[in-house]
N, C-alpha and C. Protein backbone atom coordinates (compact mmCIF):
# COMPACT_ATOMS: atom_id res chain seq x y z
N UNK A 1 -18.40 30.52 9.33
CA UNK A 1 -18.24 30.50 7.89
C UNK A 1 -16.91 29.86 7.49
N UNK A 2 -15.94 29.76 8.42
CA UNK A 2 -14.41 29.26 7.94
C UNK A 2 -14.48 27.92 8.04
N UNK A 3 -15.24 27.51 8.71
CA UNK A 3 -15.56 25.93 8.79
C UNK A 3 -15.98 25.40 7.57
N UNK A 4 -17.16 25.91 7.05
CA UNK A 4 -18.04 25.84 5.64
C UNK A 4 -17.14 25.70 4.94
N UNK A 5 -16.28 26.82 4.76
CA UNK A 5 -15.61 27.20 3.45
C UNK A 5 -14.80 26.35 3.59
N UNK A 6 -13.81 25.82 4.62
CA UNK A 6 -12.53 24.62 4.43
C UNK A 6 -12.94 23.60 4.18
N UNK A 7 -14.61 22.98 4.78
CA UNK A 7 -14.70 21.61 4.13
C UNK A 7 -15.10 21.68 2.96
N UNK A 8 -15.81 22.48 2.31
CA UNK A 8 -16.14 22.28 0.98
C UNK A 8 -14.67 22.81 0.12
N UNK A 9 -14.43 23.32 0.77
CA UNK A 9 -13.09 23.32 -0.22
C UNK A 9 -12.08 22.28 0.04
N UNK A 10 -11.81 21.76 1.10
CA UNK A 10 -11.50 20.17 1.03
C UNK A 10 -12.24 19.15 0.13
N UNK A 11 -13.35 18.51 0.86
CA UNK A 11 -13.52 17.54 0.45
C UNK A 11 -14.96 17.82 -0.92
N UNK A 12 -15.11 18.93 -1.15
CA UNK A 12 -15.76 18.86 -2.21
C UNK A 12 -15.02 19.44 -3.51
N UNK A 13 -13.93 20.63 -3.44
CA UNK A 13 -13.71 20.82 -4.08
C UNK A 13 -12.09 20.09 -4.77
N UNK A 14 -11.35 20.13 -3.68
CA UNK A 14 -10.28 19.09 -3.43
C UNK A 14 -10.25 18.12 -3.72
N UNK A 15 -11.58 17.01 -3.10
CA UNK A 15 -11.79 15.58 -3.25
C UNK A 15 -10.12 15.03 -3.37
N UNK A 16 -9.27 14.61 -2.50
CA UNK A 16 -8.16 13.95 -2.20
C UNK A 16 -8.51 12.64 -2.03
N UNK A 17 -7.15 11.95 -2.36
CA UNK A 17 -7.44 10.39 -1.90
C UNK A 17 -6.66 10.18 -0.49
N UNK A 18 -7.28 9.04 0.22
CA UNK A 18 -6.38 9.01 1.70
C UNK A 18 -4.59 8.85 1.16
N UNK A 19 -4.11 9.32 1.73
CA UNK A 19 -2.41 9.07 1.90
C UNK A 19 -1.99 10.30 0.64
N UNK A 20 -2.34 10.91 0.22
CA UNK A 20 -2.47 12.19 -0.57
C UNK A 20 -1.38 13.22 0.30
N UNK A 21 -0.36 13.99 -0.63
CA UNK A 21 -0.08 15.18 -0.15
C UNK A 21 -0.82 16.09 -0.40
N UNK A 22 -1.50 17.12 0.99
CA UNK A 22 -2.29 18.62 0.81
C UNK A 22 -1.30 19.79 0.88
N UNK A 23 -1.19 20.84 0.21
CA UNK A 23 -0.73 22.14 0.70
C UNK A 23 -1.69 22.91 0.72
N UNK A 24 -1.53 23.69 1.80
CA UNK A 24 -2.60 24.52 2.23
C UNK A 24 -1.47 26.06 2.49
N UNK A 25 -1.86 26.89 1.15
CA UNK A 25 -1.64 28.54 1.39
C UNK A 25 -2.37 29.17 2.22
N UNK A 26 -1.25 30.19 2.91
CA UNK A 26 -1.86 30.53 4.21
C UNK A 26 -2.64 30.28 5.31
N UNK A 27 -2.08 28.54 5.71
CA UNK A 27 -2.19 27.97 6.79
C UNK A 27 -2.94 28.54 8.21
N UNK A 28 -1.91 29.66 8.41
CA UNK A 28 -2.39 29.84 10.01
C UNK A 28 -3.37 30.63 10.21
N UNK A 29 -4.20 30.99 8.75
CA UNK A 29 -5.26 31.71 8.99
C UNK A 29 -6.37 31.15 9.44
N UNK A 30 -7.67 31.48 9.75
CA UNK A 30 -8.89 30.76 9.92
C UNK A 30 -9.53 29.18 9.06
N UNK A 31 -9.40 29.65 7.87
CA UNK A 31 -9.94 28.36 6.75
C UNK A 31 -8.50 27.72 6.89
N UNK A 32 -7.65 28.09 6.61
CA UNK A 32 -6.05 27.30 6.59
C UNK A 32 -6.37 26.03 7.76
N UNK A 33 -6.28 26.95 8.92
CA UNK A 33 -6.13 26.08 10.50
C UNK A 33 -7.36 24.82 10.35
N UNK A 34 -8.74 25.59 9.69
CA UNK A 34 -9.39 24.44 10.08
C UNK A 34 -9.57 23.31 8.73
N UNK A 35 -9.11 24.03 7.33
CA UNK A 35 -8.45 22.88 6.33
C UNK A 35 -7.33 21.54 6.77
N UNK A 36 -6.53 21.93 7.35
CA UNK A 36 -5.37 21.33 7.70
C UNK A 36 -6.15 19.76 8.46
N UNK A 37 -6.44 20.45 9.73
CA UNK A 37 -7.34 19.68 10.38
C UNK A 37 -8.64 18.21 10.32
N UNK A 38 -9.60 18.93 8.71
CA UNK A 38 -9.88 17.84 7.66
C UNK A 38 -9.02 17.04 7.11
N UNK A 39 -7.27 17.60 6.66
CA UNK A 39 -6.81 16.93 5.74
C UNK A 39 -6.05 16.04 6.45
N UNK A 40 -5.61 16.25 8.12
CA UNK A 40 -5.28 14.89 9.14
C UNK A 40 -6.27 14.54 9.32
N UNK A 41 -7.42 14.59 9.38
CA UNK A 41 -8.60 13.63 9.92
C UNK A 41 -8.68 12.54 8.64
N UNK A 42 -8.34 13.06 7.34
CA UNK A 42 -8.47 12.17 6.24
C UNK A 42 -7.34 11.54 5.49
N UNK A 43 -6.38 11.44 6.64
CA UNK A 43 -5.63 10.73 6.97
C UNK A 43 -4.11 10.68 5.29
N UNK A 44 -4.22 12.34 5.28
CA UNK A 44 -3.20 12.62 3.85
C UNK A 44 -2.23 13.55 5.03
N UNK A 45 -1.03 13.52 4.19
CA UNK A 45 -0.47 14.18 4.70
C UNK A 45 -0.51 15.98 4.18
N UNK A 46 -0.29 16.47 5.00
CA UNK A 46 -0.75 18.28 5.32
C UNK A 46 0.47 18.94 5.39
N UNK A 47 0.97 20.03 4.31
CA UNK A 47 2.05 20.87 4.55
C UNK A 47 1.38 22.13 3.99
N UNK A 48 1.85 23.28 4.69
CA UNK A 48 1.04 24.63 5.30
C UNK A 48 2.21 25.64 4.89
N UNK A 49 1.99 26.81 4.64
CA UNK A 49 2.68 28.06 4.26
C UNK A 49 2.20 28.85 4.94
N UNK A 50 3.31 29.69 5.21
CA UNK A 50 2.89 30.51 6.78
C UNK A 50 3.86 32.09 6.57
N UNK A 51 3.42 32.82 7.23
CA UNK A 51 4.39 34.22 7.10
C UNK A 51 5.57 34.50 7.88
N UNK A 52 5.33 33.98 9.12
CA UNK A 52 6.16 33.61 9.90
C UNK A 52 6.75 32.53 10.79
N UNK A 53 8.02 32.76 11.45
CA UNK A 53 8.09 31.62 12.21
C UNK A 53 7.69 31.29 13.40
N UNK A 54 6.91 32.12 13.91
CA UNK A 54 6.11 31.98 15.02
C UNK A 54 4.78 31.08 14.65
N UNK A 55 4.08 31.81 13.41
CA UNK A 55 3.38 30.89 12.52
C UNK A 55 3.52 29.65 12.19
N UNK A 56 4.54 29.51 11.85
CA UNK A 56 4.96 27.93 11.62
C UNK A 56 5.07 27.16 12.70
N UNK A 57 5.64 27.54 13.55
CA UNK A 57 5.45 26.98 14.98
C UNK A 57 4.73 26.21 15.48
N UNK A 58 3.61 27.38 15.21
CA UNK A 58 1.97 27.29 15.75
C UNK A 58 1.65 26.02 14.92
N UNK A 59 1.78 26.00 13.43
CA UNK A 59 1.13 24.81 12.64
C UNK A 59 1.57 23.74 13.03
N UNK A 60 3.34 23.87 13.01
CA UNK A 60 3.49 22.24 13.56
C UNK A 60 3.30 21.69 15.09
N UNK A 61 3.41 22.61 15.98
CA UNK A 61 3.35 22.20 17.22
C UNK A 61 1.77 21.84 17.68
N UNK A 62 1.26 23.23 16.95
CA UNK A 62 -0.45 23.18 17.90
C UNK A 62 -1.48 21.95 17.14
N UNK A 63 -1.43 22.92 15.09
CA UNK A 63 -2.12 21.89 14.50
C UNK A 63 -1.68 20.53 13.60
N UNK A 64 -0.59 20.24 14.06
CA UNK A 64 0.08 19.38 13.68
C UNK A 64 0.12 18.67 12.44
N UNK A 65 0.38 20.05 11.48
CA UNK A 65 0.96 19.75 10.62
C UNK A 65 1.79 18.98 9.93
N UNK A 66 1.91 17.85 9.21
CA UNK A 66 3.26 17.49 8.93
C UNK A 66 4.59 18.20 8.75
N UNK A 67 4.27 19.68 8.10
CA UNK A 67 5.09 20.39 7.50
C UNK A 67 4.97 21.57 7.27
N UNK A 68 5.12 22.55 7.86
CA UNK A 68 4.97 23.65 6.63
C UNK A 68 6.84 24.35 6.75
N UNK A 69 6.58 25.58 6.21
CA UNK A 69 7.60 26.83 6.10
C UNK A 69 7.07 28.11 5.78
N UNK A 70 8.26 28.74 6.34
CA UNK A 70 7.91 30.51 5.97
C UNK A 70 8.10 30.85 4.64
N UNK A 71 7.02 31.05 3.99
CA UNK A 71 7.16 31.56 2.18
C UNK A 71 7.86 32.84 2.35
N UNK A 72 7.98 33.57 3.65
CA UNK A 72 8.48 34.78 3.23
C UNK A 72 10.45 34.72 3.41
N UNK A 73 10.37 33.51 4.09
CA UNK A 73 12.21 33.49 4.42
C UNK A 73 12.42 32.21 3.39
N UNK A 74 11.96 31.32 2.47
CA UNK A 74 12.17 30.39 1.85
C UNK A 74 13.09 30.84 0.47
N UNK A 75 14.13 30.78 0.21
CA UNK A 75 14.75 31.12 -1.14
C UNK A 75 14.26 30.56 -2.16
N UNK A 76 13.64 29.22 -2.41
CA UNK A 76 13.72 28.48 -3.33
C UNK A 76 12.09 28.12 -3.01
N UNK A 77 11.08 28.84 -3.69
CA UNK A 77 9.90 28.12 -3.43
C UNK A 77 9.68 26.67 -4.34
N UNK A 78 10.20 26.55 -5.56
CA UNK A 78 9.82 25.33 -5.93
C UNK A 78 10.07 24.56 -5.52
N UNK A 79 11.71 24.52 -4.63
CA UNK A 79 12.22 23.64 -3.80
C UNK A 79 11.79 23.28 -2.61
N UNK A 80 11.00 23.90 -2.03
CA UNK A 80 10.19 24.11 -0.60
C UNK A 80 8.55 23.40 -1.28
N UNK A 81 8.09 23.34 -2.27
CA UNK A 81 6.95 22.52 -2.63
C UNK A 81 6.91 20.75 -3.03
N UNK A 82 8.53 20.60 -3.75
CA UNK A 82 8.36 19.30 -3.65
C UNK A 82 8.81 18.40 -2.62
N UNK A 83 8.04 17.50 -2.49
CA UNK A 83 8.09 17.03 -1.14
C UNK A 83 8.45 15.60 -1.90
């Protein structure tokens, strides 16, 4: 079902253009991990919010994220969104 739900919420509900910035809340969860994944295959760039830094880790190292951070250690979230 997390598959379902990330592509249609990618590319149907999302509908991005290629070279597009995505943020994806709560990244390292199930729909997060496999959103991210659509949004490098469709060739935009992908930054992810995560709880921790082990989490974050995981996004940039495993699913190779462009970007994310910890929303919970970030001082400045507006500053941490524009990219």
């Amino acid at each position: 079902m997390a598959g379902l739900t990330a592509y249609v919420g990618f590319f149907e509900i999302c509908s991005p253009k290629k070279g597009e910035t995505v943020f994806i809340s709560a990244a390292s969860g199930a729909v997060g991990q496999l959103a991210g994944q659509f949004v490098k295959s469709f060739n935009c760039y992908v930054v992810g919010s995560a709880g921790s830094k082990e989490k974050v880790d995981l996004l940039k190292n495993k699913f190779r994220f462009d970007d994310a951070f910890n929303y919970k250690e970030e001082p400045d979230l507006d500053a941490a969104l524009k990219w």
